[in-house]
PDB file of N, CA and C in Angstrom:
ATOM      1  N   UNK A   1       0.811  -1.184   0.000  1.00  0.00           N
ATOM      2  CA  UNK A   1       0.000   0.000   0.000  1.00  0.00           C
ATOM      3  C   UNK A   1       0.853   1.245   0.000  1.00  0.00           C
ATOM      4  N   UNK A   2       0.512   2.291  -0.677  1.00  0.00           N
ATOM      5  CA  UNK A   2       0.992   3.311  -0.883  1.00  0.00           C
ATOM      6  C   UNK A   2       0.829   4.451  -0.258  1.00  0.00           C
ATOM      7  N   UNK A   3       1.232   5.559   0.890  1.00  0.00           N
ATOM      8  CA  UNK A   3       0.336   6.575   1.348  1.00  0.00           C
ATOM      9  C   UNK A   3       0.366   7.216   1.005  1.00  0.00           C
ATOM     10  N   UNK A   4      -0.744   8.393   0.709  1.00  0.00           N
ATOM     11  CA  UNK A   4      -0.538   9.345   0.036  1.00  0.00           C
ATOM     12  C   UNK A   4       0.009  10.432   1.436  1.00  0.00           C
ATOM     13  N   UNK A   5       0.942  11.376   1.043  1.00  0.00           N
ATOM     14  CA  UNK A   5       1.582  12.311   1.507  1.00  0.00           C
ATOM     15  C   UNK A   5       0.406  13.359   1.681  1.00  0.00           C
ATOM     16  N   UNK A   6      -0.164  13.779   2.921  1.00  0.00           N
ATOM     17  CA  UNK A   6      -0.618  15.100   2.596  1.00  0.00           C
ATOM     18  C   UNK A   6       0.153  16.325   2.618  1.00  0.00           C
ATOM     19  N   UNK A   7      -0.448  17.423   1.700  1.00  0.00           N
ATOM     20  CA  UNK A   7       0.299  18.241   1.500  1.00  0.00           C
ATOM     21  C   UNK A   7      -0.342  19.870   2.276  1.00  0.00           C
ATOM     22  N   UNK A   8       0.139  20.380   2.842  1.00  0.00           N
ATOM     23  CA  UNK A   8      -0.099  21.000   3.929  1.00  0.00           C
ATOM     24  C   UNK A   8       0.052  22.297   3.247  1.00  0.00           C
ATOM     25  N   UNK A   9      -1.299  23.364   3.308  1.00  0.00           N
ATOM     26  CA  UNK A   9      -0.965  24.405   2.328  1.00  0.00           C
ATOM     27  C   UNK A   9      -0.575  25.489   3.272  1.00  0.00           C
ATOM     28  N   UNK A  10       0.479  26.417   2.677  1.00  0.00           N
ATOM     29  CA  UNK A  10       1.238  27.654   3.481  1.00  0.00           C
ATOM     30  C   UNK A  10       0.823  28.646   2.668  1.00  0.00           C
ATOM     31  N   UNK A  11      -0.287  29.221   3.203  1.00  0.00           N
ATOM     32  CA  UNK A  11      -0.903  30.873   2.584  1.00  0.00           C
ATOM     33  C   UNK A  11       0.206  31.925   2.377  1.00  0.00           C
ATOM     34  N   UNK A  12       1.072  32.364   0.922  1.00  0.00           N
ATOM     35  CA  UNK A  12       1.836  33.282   0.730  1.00  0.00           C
ATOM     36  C   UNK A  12       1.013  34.305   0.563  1.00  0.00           C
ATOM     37  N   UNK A  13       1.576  35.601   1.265  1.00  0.00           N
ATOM     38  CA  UNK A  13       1.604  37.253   1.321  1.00  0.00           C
ATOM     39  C   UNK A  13       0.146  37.048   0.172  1.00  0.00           C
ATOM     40  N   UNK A  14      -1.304  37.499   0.507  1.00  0.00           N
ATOM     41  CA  UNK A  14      -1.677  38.045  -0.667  1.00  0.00           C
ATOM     42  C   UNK A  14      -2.898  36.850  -0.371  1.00  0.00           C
ATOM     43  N   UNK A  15      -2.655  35.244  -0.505  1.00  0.00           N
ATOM     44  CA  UNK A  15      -3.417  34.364  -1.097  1.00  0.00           C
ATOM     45  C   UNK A  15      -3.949  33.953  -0.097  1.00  0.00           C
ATOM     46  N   UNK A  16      -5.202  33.437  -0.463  1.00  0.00           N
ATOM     47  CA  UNK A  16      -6.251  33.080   0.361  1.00  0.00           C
ATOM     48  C   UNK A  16      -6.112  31.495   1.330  1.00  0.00           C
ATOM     49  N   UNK A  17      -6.597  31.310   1.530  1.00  0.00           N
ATOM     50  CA  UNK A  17      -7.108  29.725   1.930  1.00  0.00           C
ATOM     51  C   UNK A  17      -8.188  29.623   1.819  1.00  0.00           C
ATOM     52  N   UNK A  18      -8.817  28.506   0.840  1.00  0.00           N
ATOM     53  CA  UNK A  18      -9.960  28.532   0.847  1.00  0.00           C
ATOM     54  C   UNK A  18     -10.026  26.723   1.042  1.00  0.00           C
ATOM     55  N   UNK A  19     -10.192  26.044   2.202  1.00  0.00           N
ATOM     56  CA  UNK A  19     -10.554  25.187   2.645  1.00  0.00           C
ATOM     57  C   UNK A  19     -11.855  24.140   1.853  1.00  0.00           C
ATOM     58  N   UNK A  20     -11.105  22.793   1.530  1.00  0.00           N
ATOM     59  CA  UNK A  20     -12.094  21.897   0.360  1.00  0.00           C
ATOM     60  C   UNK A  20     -13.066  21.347   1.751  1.00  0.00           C
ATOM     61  N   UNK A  21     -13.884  21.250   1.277  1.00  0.00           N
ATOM     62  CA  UNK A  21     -14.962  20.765   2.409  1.00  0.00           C
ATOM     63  C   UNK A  21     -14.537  19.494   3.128  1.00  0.00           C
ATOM     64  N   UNK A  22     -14.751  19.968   4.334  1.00  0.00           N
ATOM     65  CA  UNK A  22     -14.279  18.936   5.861  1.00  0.00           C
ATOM     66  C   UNK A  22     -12.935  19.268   5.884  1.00  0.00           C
ATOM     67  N   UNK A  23     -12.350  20.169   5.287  1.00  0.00           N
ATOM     68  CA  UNK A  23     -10.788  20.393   5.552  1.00  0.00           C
ATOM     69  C   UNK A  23     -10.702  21.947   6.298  1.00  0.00           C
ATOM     70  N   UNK A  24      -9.924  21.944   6.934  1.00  0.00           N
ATOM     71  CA  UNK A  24      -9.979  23.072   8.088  1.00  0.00           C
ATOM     72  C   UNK A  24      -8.755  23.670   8.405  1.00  0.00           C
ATOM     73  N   UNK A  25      -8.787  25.064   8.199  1.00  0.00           N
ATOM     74  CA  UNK A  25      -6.873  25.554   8.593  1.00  0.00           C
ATOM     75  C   UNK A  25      -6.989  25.593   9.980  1.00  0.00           C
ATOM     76  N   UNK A  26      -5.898  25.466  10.312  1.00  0.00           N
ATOM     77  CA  UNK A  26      -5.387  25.365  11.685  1.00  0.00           C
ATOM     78  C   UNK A  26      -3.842  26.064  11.706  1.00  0.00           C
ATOM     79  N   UNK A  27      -3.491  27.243  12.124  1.00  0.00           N
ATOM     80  CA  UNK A  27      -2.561  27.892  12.091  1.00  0.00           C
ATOM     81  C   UNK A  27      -1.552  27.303  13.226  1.00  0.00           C
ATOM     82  N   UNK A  28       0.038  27.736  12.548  1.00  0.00           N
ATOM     83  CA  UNK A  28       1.038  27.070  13.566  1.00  0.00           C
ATOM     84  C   UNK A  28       1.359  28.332  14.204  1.00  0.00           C
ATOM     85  N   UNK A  29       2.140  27.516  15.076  1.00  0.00           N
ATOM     86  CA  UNK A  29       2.253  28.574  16.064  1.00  0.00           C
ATOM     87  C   UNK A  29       3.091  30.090  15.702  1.00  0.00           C
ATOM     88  N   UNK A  30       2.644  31.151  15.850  1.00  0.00           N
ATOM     89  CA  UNK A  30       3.386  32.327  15.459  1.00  0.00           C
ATOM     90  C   UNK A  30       2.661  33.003  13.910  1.00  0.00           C
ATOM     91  N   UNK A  31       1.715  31.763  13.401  1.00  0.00           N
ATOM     92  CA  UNK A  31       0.695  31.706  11.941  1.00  0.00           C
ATOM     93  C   UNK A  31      -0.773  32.806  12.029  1.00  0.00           C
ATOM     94  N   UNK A  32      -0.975  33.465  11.833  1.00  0.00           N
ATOM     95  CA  UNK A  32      -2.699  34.145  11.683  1.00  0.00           C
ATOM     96  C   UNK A  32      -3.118  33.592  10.649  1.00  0.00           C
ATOM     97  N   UNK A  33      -4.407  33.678  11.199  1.00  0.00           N
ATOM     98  CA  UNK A  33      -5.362  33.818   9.827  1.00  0.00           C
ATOM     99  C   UNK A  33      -6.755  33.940  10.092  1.00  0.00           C
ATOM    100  N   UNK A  34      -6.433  35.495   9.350  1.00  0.00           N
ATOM    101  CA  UNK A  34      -7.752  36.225   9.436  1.00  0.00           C
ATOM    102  C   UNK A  34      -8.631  36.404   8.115  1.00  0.00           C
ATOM    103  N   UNK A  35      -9.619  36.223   8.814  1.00  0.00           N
ATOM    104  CA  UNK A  35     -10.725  36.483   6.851  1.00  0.00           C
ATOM    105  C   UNK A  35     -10.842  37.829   7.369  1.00  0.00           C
ATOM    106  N   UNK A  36     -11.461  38.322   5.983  1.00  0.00           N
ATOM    107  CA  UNK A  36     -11.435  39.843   5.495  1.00  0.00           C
ATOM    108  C   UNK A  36     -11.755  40.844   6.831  1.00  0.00           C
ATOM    109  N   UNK A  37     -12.988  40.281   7.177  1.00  0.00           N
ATOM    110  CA  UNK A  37     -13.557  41.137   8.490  1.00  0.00           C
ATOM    111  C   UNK A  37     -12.566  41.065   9.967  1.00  0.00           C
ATOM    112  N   UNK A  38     -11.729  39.877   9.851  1.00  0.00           N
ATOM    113  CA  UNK A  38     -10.893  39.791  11.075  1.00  0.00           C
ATOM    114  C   UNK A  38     -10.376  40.618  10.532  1.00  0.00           C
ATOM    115  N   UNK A  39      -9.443  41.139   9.444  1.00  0.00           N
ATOM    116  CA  UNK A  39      -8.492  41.677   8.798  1.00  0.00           C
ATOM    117  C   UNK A  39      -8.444  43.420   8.777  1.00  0.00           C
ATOM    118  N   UNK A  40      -9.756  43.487   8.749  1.00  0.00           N
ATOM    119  CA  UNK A  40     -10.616  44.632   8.982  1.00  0.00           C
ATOM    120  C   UNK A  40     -10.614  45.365  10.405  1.00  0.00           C
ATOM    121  N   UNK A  41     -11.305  44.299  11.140  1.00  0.00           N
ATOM    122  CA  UNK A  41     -10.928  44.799  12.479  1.00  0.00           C
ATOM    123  C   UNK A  41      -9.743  44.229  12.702  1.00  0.00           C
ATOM    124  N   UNK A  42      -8.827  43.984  12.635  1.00  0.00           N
ATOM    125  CA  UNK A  42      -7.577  43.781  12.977  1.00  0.00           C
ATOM    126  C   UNK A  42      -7.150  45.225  12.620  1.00  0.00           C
ATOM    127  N   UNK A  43      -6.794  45.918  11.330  1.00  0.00           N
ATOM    128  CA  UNK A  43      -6.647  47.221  11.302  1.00  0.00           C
ATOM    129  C   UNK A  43      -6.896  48.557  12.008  1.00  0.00           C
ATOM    130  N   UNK A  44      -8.947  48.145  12.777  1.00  0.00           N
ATOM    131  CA  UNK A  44      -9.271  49.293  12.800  1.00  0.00           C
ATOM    132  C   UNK A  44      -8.675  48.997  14.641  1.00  0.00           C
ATOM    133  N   UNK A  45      -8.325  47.979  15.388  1.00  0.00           N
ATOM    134  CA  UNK A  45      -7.904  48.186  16.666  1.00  0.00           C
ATOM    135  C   UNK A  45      -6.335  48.801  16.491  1.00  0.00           C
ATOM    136  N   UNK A  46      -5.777  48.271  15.521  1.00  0.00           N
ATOM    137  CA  UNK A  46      -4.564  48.952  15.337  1.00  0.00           C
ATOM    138  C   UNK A  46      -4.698  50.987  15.234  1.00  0.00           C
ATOM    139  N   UNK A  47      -5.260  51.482  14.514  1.00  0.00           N
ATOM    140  CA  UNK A  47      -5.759  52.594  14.164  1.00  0.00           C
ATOM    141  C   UNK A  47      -6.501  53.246  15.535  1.00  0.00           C
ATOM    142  N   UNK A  48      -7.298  52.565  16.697  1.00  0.00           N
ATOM    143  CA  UNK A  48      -7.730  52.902  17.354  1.00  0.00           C
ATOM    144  C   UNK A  48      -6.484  52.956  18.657  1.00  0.00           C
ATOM    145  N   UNK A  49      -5.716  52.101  18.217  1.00  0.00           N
ATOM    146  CA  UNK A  49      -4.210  52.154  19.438  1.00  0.00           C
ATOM    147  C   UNK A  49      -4.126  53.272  18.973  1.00  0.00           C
ATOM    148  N   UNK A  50      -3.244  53.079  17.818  1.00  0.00           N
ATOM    149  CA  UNK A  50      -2.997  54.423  17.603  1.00  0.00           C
ATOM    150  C   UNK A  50      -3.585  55.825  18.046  1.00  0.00           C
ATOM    151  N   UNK A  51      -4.498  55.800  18.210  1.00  0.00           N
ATOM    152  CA  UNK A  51      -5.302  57.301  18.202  1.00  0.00           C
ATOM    153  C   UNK A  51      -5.531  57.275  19.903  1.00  0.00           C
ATOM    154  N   UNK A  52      -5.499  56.210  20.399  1.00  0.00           N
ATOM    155  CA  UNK A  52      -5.353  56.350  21.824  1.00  0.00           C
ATOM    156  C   UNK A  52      -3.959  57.058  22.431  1.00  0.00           C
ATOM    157  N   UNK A  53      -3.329  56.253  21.413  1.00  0.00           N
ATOM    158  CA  UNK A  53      -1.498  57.070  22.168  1.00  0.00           C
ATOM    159  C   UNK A  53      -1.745  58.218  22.040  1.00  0.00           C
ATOM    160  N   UNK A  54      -1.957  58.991  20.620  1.00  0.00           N
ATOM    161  CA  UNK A  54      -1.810  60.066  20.132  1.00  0.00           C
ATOM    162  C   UNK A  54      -2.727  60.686  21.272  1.00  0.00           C
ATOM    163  N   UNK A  55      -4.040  60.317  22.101  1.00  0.00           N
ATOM    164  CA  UNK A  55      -4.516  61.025  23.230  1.00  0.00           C
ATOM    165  C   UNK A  55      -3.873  60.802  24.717  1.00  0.00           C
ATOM    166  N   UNK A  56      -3.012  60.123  24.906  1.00  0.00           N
ATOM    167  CA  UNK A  56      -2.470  59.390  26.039  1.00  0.00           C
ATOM    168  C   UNK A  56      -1.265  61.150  25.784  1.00  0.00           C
ATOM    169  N   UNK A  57      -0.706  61.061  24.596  1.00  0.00           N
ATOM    170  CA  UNK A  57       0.513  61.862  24.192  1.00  0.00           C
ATOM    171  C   UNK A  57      -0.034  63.384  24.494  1.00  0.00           C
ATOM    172  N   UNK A  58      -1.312  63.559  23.914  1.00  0.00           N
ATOM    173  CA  UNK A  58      -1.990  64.917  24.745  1.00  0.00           C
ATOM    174  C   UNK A  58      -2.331  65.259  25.465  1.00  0.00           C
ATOM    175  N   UNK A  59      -2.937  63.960  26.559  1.00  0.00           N
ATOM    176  CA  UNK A  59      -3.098  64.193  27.739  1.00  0.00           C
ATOM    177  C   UNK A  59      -1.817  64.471  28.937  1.00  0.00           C
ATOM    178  N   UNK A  60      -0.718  63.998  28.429  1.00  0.00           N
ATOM    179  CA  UNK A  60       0.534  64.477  29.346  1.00  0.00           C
ATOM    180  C   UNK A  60       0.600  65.461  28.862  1.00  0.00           C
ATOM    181  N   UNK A  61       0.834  66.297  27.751  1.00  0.00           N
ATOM    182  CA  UNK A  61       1.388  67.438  27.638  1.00  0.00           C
ATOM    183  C   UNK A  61       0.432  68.576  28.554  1.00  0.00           C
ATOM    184  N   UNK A  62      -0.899  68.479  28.265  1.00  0.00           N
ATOM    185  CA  UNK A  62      -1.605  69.064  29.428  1.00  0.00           C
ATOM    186  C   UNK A  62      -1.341  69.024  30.332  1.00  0.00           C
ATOM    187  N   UNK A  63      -1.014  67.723  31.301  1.00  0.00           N
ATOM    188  CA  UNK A  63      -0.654  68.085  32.551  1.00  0.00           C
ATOM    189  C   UNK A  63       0.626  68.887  32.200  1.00  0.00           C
ATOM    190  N   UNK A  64       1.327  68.599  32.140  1.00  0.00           N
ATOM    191  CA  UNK A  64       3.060  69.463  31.600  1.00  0.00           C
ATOM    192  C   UNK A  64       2.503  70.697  31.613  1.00  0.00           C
ATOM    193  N   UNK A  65       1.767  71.219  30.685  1.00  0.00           N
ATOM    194  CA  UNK A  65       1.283  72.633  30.719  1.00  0.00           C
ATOM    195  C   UNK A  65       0.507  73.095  32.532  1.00  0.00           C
ATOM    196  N   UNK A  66      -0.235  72.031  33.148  1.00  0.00           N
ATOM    197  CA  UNK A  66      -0.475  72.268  33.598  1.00  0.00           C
ATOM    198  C   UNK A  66       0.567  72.370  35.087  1.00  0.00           C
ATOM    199  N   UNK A  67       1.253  71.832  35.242  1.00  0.00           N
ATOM    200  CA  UNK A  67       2.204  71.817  36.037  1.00  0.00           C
ATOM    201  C   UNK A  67       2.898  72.916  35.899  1.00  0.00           C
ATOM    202  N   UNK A  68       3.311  73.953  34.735  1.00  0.00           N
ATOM    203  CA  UNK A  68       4.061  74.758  34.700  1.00  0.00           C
ATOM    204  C   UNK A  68       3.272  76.058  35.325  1.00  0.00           C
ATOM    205  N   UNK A  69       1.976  75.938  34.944  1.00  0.00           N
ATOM    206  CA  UNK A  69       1.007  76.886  35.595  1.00  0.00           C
ATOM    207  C   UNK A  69       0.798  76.602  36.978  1.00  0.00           C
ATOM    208  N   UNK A  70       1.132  75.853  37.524  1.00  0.00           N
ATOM    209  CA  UNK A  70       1.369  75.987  39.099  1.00  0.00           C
ATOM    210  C   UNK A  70       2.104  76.489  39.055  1.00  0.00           C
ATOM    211  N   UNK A  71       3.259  76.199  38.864  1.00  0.00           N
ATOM    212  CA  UNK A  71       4.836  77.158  39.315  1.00  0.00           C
ATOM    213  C   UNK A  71       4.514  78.345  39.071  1.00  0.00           C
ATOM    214  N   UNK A  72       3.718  78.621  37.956  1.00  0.00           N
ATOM    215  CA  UNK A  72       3.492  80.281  38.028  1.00  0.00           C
ATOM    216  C   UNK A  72       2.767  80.587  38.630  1.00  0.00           C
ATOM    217  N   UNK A  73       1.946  80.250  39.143  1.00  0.00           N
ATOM    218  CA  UNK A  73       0.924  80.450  39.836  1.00  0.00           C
ATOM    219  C   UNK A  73       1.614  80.618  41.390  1.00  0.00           C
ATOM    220  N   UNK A  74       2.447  79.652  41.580  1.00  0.00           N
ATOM    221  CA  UNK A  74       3.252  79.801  43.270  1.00  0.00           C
ATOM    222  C   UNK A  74       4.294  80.937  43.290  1.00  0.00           C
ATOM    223  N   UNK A  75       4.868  81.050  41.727  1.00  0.00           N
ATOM    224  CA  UNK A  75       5.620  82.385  42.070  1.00  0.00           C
ATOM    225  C   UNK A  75       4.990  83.200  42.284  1.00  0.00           C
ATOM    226  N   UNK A  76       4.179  83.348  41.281  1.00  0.00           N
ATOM    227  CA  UNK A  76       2.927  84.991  41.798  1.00  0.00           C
ATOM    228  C   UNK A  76       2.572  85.327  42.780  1.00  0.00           C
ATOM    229  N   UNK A  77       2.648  83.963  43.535  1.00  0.00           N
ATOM    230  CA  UNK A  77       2.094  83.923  45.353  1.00  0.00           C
ATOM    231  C   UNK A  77       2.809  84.445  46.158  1.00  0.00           C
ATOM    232  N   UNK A  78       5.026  83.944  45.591  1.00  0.00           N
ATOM    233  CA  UNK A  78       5.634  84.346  46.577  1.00  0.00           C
ATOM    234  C   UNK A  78       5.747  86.011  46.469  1.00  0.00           C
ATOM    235  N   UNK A  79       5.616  85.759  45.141  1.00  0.00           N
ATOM    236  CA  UNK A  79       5.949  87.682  44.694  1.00  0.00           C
ATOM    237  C   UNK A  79       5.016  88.140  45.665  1.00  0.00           C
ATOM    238  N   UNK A  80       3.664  88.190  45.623  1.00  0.00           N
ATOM    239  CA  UNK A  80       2.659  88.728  46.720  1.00  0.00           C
ATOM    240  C   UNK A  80       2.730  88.896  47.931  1.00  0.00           C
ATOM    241  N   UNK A  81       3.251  87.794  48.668  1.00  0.00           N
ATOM    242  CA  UNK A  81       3.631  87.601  49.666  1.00  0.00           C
ATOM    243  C   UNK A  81       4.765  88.786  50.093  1.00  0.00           C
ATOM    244  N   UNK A  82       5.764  88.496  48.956  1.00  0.00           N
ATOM    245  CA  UNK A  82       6.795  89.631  49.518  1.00  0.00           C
ATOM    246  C   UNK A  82       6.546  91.258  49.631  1.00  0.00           C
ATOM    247  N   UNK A  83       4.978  91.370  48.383  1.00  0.00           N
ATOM    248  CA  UNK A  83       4.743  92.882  48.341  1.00  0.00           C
ATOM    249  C   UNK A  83       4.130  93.121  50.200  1.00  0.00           C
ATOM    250  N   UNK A  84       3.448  92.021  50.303  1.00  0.00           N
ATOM    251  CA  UNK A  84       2.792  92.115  51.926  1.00  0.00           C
ATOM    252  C   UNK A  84       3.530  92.473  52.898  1.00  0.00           C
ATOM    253  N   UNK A  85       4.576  91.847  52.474  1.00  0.00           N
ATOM    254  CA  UNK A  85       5.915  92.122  53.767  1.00  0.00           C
ATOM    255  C   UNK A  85       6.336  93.868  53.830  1.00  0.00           C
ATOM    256  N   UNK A  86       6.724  93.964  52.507  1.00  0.00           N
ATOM    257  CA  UNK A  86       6.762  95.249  52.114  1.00  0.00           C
ATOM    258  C   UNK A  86       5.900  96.305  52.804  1.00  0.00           C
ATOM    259  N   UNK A  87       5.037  96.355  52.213  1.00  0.00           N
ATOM    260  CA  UNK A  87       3.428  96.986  52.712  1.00  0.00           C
ATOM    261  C   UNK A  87       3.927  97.172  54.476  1.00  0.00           C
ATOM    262  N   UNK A  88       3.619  95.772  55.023  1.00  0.00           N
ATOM    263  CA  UNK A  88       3.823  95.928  56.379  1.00  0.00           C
ATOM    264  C   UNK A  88       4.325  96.319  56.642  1.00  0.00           C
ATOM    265  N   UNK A  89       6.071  95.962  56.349  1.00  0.00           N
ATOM    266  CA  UNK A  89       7.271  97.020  56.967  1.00  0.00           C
ATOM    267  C   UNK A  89       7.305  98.455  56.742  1.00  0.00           C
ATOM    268  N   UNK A  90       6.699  99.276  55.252  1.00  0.00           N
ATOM    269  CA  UNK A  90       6.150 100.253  55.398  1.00  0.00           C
ATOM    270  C   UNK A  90       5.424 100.840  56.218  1.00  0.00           C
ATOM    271  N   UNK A  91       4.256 100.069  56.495  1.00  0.00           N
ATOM    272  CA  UNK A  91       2.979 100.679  57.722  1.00  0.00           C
ATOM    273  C   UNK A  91       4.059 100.670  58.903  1.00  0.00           C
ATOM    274  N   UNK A  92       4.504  99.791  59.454  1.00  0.00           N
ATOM    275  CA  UNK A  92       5.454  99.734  60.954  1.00  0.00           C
ATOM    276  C   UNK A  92       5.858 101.500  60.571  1.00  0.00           C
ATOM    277  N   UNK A  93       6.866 101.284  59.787  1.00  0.00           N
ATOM    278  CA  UNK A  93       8.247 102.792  59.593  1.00  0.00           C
ATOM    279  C   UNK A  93       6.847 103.945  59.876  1.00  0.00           C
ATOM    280  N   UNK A  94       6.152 103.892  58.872  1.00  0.00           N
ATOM    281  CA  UNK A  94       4.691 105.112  59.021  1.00  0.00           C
ATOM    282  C   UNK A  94       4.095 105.287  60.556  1.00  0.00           C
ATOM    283  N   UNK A  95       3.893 104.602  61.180  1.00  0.00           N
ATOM    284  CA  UNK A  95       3.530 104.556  62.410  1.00  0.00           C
ATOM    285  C   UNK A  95       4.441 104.359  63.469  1.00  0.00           C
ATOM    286  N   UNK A  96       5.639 104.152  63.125  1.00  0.00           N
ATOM    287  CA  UNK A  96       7.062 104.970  64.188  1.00  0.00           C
ATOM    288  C   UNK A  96       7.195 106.383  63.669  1.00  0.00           C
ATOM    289  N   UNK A  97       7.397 106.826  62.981  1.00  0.00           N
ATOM    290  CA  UNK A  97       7.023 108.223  62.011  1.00  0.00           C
ATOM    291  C   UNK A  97       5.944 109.071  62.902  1.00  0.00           C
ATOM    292  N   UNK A  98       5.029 108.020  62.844  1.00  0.00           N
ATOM    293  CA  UNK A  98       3.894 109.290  63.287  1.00  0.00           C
ATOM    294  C   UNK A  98       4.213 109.256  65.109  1.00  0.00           C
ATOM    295  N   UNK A  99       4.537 108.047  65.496  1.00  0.00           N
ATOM    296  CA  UNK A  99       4.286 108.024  67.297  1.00  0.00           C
ATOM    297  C   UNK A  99       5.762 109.758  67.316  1.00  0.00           C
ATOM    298  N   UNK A 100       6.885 109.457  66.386  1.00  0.00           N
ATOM    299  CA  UNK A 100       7.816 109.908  66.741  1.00  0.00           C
ATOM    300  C   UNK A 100       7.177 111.552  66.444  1.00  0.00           C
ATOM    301  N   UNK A 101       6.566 111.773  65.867  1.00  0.00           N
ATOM    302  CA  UNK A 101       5.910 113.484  65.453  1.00  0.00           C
ATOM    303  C   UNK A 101       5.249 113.590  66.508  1.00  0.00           C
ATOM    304  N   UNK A 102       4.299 112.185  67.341  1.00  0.00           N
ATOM    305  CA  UNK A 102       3.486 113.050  68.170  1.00  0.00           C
ATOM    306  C   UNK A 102       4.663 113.678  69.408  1.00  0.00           C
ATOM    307  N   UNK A 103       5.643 112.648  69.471  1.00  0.00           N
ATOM    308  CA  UNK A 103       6.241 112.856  70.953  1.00  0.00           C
ATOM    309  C   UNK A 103       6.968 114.531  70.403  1.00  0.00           C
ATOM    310  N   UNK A 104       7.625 114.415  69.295  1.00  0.00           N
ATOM    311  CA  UNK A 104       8.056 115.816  69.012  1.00  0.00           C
ATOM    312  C   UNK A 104       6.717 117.250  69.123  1.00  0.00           C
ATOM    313  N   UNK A 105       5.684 117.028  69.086  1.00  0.00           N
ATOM    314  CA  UNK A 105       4.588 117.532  69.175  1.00  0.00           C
ATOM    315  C   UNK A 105       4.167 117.834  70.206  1.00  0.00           C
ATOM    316  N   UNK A 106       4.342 117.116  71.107  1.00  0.00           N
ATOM    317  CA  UNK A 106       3.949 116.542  72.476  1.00  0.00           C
ATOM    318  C   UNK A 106       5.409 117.494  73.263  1.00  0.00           C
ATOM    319  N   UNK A 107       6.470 117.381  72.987  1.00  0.00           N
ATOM    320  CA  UNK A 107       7.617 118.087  73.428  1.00  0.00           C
ATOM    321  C   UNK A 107       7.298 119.829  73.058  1.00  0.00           C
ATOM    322  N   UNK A 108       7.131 120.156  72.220  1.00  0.00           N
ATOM    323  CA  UNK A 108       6.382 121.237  71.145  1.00  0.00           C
ATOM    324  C   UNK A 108       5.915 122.219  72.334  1.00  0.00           C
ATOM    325  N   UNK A 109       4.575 121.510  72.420  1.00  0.00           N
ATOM    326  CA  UNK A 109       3.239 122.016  73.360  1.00  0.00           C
ATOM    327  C   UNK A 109       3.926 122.261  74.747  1.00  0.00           C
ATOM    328  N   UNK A 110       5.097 121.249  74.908  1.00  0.00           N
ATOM    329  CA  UNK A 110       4.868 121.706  76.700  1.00  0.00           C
ATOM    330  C   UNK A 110       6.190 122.700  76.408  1.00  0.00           C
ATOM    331  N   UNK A 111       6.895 122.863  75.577  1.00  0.00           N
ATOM    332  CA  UNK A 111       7.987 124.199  75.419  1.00  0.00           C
ATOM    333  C   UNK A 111       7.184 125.465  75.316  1.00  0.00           C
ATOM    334  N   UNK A 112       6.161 125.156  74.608  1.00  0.00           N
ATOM    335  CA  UNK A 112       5.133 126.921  74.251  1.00  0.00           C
ATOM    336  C   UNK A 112       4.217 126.496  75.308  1.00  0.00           C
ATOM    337  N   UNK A 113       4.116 125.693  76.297  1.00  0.00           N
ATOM    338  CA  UNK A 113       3.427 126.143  77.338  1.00  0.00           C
ATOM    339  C   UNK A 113       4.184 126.379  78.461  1.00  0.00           C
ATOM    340  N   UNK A 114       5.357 126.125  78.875  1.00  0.00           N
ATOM    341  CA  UNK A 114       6.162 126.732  79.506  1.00  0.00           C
ATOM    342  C   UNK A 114       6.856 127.784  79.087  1.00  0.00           C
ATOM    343  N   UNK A 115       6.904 128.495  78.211  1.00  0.00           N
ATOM    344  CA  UNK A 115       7.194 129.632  77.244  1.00  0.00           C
ATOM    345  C   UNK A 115       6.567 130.867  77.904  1.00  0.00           C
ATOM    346  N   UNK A 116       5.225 130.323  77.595  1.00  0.00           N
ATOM    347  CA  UNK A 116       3.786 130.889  77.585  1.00  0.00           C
ATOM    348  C   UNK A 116       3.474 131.048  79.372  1.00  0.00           C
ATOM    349  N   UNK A 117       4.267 130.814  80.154  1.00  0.00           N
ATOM    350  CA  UNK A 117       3.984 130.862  81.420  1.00  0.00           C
ATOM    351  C   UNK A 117       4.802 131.928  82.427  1.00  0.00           C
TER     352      UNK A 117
END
């Protein structure tokens, strides 16, 4: 008896498989095989990665943007902060200023009222 050899078909770039009835592909390992619509959506999840990175890639730069707008936002704070200090140490000097006019004032009055006596 003679066996016949089966011959095991390898789908090149392009060509189909089109399976004789009761015969069935079965891919080896590392093998696809997709009909048109797998092929299809096989593309459009690829295309949809894609367009996810490309939002993954915009969504950091926002934060990035947004992170830099804190820092400006905290300098502006310290700047403020320091005009406050300012301000204050002004008001203090203004109000040693004035206690020091009244006492000169106050010295003033009792010279022209002992003057005056």
């Amino acid at each position: 008896m003679i066996k016949e050899e089966e011959e095991e078909f390898v789908p090149e770039e392009g060509e189909e498989f089109v399976p004789e009835e009761g015969e069935e592909f079965v891919p080896e390992e590392g093998e696809e095989f997709l009909s048109e619509e797998g092929e299809e959506q096989a593309k459009e999840g690829e295309e949809q990665a894609k367009e996810g990175e490309e939002q993954v890639k915009e969504v950091e730069e926002q934060a990035k943007e947004g992170e830099e707008q804190v820092k400006e936002v905290e300098e502006q704070a310290k700047e403020g902060e320091e005009q406050v200090k300012e301000v204050e140490e002004r008001a203090k000097e203004g109000e040693e200023w004035a206690e020091e006019g009244e006492e000169k004032e106050g010295e003033q009055d009792n010279a022209f009222s002992s003057q005056m006596k």
